[in-house]
PDB file of N, CA and C in Angstrom:
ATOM      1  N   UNK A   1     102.640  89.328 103.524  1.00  0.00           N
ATOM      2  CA  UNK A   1     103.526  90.269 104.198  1.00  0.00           C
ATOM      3  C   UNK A   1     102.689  91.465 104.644  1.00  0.00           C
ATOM      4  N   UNK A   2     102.682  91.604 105.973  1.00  0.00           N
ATOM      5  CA  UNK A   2     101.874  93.147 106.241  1.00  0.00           C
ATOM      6  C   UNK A   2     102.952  94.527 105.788  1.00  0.00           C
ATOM      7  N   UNK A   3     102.298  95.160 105.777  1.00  0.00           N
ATOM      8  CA  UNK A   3     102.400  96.669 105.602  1.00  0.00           C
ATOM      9  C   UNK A   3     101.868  97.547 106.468  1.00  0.00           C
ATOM     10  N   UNK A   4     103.283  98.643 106.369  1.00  0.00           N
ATOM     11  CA  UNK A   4     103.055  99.762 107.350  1.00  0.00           C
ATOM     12  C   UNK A   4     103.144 101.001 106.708  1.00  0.00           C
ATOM     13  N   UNK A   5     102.414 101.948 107.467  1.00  0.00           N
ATOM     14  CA  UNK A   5     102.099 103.081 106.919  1.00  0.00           C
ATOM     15  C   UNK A   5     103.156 104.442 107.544  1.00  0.00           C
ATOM     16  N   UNK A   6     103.905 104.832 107.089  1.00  0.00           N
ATOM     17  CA  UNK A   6     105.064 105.635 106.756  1.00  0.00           C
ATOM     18  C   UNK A   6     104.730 107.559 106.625  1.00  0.00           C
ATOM     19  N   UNK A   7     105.025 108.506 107.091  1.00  0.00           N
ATOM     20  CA  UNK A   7     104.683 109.908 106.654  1.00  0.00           C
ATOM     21  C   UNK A   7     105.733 110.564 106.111  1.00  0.00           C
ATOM     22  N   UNK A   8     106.258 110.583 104.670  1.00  0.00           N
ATOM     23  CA  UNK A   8     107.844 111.644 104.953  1.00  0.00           C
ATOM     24  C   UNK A   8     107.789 112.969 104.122  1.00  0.00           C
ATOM     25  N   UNK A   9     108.729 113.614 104.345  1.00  0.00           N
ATOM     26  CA  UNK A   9     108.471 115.702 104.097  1.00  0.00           C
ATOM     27  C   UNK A   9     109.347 115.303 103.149  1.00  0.00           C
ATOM     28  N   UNK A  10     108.727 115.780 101.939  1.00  0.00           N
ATOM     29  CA  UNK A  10     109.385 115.920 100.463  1.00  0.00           C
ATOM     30  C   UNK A  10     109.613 117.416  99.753  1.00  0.00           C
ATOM     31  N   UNK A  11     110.283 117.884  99.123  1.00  0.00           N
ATOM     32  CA  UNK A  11     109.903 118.925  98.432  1.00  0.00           C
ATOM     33  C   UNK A  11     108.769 119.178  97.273  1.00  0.00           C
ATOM     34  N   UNK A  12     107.845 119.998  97.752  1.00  0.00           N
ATOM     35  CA  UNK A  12     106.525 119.440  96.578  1.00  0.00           C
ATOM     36  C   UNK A  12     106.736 119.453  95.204  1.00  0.00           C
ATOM     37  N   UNK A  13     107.729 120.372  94.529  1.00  0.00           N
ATOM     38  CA  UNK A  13     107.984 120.370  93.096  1.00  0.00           C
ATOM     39  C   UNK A  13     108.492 119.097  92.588  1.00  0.00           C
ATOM     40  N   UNK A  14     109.372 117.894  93.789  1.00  0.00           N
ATOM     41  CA  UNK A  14     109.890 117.148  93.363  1.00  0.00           C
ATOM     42  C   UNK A  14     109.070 116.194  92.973  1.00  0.00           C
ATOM     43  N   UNK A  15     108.286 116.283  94.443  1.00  0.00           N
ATOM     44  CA  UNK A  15     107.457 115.175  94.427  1.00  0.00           C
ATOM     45  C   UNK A  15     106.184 115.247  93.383  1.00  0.00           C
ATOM     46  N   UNK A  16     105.899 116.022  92.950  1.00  0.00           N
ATOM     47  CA  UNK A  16     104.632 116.565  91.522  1.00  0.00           C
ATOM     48  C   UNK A  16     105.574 115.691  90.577  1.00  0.00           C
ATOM     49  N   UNK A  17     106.708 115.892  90.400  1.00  0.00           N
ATOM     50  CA  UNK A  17     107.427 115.595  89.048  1.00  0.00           C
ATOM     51  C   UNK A  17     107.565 114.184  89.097  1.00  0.00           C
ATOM     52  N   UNK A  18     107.816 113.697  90.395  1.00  0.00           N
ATOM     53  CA  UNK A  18     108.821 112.606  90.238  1.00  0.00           C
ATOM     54  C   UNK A  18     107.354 111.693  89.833  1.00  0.00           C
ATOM     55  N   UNK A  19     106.092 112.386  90.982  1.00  0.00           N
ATOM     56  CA  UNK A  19     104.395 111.288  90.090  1.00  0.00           C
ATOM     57  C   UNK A  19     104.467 111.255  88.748  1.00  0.00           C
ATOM     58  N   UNK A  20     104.386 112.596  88.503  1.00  0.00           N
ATOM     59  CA  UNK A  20     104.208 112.957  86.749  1.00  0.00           C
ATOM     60  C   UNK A  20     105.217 111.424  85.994  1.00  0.00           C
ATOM     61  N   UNK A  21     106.451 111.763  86.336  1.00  0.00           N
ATOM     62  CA  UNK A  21     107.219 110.367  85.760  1.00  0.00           C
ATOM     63  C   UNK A  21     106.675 109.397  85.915  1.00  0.00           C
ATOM     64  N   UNK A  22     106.436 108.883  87.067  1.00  0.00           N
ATOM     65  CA  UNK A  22     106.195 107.313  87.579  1.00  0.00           C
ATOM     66  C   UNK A  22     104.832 107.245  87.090  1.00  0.00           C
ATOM     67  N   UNK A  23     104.212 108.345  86.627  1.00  0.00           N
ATOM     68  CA  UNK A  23     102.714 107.679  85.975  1.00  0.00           C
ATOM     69  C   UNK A  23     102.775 108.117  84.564  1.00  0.00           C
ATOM     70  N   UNK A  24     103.680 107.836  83.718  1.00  0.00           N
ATOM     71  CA  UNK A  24     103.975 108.112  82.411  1.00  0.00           C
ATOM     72  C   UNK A  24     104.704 106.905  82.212  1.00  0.00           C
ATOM     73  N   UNK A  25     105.232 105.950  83.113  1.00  0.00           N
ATOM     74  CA  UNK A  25     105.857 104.735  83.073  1.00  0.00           C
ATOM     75  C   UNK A  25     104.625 103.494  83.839  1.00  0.00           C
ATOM     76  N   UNK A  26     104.147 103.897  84.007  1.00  0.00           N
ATOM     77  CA  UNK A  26     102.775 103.531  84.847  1.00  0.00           C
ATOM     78  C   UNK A  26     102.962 102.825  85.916  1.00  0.00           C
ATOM     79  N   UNK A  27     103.960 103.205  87.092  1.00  0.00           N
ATOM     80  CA  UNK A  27     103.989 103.227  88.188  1.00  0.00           C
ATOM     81  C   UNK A  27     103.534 103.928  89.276  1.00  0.00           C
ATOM     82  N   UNK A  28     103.037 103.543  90.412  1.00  0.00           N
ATOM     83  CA  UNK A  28     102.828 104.651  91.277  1.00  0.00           C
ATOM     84  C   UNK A  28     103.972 105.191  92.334  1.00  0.00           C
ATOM     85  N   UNK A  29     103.548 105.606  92.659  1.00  0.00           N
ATOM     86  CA  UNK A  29     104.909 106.327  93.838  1.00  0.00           C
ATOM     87  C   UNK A  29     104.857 105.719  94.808  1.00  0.00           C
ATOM     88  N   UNK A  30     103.986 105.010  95.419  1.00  0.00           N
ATOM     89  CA  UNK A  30     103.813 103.907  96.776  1.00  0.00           C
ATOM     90  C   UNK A  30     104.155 102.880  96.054  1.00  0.00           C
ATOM     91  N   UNK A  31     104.617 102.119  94.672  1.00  0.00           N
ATOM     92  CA  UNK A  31     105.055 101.146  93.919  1.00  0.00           C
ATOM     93  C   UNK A  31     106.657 101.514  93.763  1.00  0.00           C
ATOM     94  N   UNK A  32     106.741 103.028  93.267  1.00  0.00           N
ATOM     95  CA  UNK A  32     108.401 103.367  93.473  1.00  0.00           C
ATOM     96  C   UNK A  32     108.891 103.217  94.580  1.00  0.00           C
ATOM     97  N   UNK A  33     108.587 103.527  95.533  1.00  0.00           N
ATOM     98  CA  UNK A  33     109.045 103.681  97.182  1.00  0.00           C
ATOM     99  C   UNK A  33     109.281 102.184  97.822  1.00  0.00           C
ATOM    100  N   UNK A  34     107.758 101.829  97.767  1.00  0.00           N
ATOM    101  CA  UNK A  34     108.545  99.886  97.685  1.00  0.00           C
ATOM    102  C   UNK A  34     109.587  99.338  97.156  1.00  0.00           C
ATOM    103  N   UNK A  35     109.645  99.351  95.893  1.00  0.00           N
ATOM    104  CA  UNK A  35     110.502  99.155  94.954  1.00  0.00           C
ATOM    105  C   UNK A  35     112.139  99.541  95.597  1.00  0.00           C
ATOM    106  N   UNK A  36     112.151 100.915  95.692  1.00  0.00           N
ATOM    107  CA  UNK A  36     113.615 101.353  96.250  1.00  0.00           C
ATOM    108  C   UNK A  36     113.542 100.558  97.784  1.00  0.00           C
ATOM    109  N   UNK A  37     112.751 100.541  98.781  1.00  0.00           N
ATOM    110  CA  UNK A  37     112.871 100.031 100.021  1.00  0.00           C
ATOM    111  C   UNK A  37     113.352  98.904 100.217  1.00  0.00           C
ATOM    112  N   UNK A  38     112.565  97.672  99.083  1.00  0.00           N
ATOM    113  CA  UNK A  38     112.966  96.756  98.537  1.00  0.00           C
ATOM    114  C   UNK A  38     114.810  96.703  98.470  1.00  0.00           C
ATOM    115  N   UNK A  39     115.271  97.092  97.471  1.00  0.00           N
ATOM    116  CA  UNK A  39     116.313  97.424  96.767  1.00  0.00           C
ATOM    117  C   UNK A  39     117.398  97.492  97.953  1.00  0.00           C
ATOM    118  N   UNK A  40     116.994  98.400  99.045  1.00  0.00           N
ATOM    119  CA  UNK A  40     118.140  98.740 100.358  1.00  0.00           C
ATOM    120  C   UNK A  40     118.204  97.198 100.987  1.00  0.00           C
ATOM    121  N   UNK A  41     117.290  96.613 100.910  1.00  0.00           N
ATOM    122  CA  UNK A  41     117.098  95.761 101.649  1.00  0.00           C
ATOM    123  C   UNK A  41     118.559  94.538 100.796  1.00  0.00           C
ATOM    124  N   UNK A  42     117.494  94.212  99.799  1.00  0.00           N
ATOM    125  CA  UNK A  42     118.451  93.355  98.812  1.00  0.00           C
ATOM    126  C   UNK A  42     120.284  93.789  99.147  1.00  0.00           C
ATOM    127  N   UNK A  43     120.445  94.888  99.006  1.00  0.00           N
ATOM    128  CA  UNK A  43     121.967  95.730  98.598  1.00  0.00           C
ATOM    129  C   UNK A  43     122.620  95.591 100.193  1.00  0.00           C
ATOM    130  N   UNK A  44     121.548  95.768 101.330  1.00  0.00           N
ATOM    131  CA  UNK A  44     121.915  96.150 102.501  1.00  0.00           C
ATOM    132  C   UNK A  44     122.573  97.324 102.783  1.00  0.00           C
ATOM    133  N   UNK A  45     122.290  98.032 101.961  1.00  0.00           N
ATOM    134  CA  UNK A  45     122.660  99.752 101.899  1.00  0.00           C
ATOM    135  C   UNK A  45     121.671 100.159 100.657  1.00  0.00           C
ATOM    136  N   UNK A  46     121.981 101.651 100.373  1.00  0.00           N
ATOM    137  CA  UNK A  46     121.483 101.683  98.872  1.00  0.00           C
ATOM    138  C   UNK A  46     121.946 101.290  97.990  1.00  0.00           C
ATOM    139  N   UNK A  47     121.004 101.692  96.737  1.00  0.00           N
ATOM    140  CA  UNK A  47     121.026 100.451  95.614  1.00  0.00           C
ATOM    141  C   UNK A  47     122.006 100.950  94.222  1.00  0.00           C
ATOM    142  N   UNK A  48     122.728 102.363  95.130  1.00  0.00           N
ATOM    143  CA  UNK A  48     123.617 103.277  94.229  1.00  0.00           C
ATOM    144  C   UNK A  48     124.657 103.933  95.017  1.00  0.00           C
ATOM    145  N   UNK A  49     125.640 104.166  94.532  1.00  0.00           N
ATOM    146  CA  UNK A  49     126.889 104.808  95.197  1.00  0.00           C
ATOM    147  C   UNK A  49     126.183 106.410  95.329  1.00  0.00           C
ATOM    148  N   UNK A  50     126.646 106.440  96.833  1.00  0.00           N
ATOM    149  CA  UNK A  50     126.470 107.995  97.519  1.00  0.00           C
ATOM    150  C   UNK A  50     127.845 108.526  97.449  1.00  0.00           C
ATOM    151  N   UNK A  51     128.192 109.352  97.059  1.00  0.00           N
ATOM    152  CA  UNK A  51     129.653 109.616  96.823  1.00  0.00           C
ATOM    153  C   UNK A  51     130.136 111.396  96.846  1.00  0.00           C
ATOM    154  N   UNK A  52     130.992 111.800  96.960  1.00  0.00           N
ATOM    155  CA  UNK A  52     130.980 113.336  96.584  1.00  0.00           C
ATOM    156  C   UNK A  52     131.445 113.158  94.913  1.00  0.00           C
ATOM    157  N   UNK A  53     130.997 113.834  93.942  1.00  0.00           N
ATOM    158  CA  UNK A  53     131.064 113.796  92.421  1.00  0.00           C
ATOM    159  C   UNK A  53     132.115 114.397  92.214  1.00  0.00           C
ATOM    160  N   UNK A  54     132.677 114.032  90.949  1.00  0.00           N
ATOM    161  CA  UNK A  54     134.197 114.792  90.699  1.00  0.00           C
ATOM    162  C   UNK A  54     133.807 115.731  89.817  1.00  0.00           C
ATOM    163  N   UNK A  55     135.246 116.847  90.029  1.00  0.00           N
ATOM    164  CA  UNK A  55     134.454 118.166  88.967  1.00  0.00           C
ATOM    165  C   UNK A  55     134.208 117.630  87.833  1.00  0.00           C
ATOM    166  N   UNK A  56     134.213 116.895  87.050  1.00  0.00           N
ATOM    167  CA  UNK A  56     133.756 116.627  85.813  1.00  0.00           C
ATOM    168  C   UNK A  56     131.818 116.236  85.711  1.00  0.00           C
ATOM    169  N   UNK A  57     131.513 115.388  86.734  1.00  0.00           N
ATOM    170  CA  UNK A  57     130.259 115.872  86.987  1.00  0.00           C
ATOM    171  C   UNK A  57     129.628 117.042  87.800  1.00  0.00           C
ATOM    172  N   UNK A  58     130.722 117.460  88.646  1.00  0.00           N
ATOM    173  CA  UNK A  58     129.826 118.571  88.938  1.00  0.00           C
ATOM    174  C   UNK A  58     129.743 120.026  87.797  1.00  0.00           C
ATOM    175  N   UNK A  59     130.828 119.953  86.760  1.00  0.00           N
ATOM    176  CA  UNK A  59     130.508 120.560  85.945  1.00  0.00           C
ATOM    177  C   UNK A  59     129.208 120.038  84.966  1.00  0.00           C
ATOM    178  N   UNK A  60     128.623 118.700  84.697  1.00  0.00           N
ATOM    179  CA  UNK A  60     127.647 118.394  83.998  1.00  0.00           C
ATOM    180  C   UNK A  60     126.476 118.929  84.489  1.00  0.00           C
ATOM    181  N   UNK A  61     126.034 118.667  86.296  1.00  0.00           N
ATOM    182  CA  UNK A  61     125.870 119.422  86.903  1.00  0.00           C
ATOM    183  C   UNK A  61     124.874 120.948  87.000  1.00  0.00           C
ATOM    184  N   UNK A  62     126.043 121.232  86.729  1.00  0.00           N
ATOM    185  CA  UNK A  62     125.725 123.000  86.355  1.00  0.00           C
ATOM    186  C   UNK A  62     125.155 123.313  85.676  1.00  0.00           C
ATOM    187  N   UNK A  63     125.489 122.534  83.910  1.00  0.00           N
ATOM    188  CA  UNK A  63     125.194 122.901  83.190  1.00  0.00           C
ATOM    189  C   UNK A  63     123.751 122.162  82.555  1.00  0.00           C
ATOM    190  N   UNK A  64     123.152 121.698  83.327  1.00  0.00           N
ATOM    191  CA  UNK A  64     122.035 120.593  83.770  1.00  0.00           C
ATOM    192  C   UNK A  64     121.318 121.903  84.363  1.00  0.00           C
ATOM    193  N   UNK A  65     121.686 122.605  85.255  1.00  0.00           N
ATOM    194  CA  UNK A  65     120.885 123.568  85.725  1.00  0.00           C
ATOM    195  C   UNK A  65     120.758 124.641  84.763  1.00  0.00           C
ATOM    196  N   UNK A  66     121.778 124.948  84.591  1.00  0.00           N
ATOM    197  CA  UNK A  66     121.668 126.067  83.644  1.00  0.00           C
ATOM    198  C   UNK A  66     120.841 126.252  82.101  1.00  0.00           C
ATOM    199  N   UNK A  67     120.410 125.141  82.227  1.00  0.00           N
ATOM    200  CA  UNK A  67     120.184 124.609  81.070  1.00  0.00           C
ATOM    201  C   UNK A  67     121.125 124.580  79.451  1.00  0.00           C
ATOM    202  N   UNK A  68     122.183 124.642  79.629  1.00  0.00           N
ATOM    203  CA  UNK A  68     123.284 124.719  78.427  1.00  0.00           C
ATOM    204  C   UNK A  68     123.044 123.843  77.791  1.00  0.00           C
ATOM    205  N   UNK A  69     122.967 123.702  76.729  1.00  0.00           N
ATOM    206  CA  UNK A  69     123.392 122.596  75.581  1.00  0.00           C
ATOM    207  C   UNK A  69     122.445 121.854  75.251  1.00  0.00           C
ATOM    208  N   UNK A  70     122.088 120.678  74.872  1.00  0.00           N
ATOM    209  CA  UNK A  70     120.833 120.253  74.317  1.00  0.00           C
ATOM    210  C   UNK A  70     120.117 119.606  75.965  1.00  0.00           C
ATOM    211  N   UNK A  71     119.161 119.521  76.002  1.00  0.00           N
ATOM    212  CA  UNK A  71     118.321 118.564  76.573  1.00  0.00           C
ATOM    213  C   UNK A  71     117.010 118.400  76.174  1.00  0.00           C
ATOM    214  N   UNK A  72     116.579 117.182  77.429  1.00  0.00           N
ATOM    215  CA  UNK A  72     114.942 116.902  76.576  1.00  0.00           C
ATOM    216  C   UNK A  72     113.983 116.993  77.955  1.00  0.00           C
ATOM    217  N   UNK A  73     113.284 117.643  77.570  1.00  0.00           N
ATOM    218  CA  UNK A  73     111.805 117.940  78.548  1.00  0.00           C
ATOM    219  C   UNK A  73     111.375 116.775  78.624  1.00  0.00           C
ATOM    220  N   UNK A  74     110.118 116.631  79.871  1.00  0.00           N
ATOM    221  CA  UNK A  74     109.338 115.790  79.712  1.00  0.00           C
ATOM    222  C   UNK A  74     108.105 115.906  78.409  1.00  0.00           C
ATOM    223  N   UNK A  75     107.609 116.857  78.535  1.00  0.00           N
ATOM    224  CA  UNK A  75     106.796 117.265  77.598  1.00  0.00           C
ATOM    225  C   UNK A  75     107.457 116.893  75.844  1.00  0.00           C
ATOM    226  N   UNK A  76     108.831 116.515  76.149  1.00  0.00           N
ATOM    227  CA  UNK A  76     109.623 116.142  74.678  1.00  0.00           C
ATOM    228  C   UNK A  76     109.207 114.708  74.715  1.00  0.00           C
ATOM    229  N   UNK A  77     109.564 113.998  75.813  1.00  0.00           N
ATOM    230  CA  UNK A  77     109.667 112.355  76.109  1.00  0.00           C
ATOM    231  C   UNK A  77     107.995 111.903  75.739  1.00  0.00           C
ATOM    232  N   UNK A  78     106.759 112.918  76.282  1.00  0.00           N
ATOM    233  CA  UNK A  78     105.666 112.469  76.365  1.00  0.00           C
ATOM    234  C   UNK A  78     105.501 112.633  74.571  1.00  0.00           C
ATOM    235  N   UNK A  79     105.836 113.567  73.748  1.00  0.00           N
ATOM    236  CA  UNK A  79     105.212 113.670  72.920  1.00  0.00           C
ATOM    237  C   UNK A  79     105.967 112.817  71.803  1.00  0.00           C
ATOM    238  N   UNK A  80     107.017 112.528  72.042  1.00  0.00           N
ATOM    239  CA  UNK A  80     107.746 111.233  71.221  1.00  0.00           C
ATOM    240  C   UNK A  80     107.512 110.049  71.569  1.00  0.00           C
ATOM    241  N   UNK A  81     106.516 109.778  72.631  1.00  0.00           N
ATOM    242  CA  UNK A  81     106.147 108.441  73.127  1.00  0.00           C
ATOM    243  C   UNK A  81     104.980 108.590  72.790  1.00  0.00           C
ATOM    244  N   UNK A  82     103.964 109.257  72.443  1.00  0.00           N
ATOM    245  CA  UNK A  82     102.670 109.384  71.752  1.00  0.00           C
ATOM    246  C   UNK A  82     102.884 109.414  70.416  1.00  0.00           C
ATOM    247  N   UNK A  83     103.830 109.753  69.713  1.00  0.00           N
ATOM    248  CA  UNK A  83     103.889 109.437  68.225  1.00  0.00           C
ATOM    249  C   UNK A  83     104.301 108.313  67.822  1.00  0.00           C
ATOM    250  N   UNK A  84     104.958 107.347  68.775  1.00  0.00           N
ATOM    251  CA  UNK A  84     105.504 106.085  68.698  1.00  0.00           C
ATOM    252  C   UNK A  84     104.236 105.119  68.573  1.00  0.00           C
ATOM    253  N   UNK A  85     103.388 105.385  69.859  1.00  0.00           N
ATOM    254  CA  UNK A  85     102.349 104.638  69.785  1.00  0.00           C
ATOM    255  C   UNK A  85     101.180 104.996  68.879  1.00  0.00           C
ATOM    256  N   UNK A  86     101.233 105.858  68.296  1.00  0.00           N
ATOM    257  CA  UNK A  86     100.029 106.377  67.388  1.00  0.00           C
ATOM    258  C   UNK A  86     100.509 105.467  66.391  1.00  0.00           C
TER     259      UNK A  86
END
């Protein structure tokens, strides 16, 4: 199958993070991007409901930004996945 070469405008914080992930799972981001391209193809749309969210998530949402209530860093995920494998 050939391949073509693609240019698209991302937001850079996202795109730093979203590598950081995909190479902590040991994917690359030209392996993610296939992968989802893939996926539209299979689905013939995307591979997830685009939807407007009901207040019940857009209150999760918020509080996702806000940081309320418990969550977990990456820096949490990396260092509980290094004690696993140690």
């Amino acid at each position: 199958m050939s391949k073509t070469q693609t240019t698209i405008r991302l937001e850079e914080s996202d795109y730093k993070e979203a590598r950081e992930i995909l190479n902590f799972i040991g994917m690359s981001y030209s392996q993610a991007v296939n992968m989802f391209n893939r996926m539209i193809v299979l689905n013939k749309g995307l591979p997830f409901e685009a939807k407007i969210p009901n207040d019940k998530t857009v209150a999760a949402m918020k509080e996702a930004l806000e940081l309320e209530g418990e969550y977990v860093t990456l820096d949490d995920l990396k260092r509980e996945h290094e004690a696993v494998s140690n």
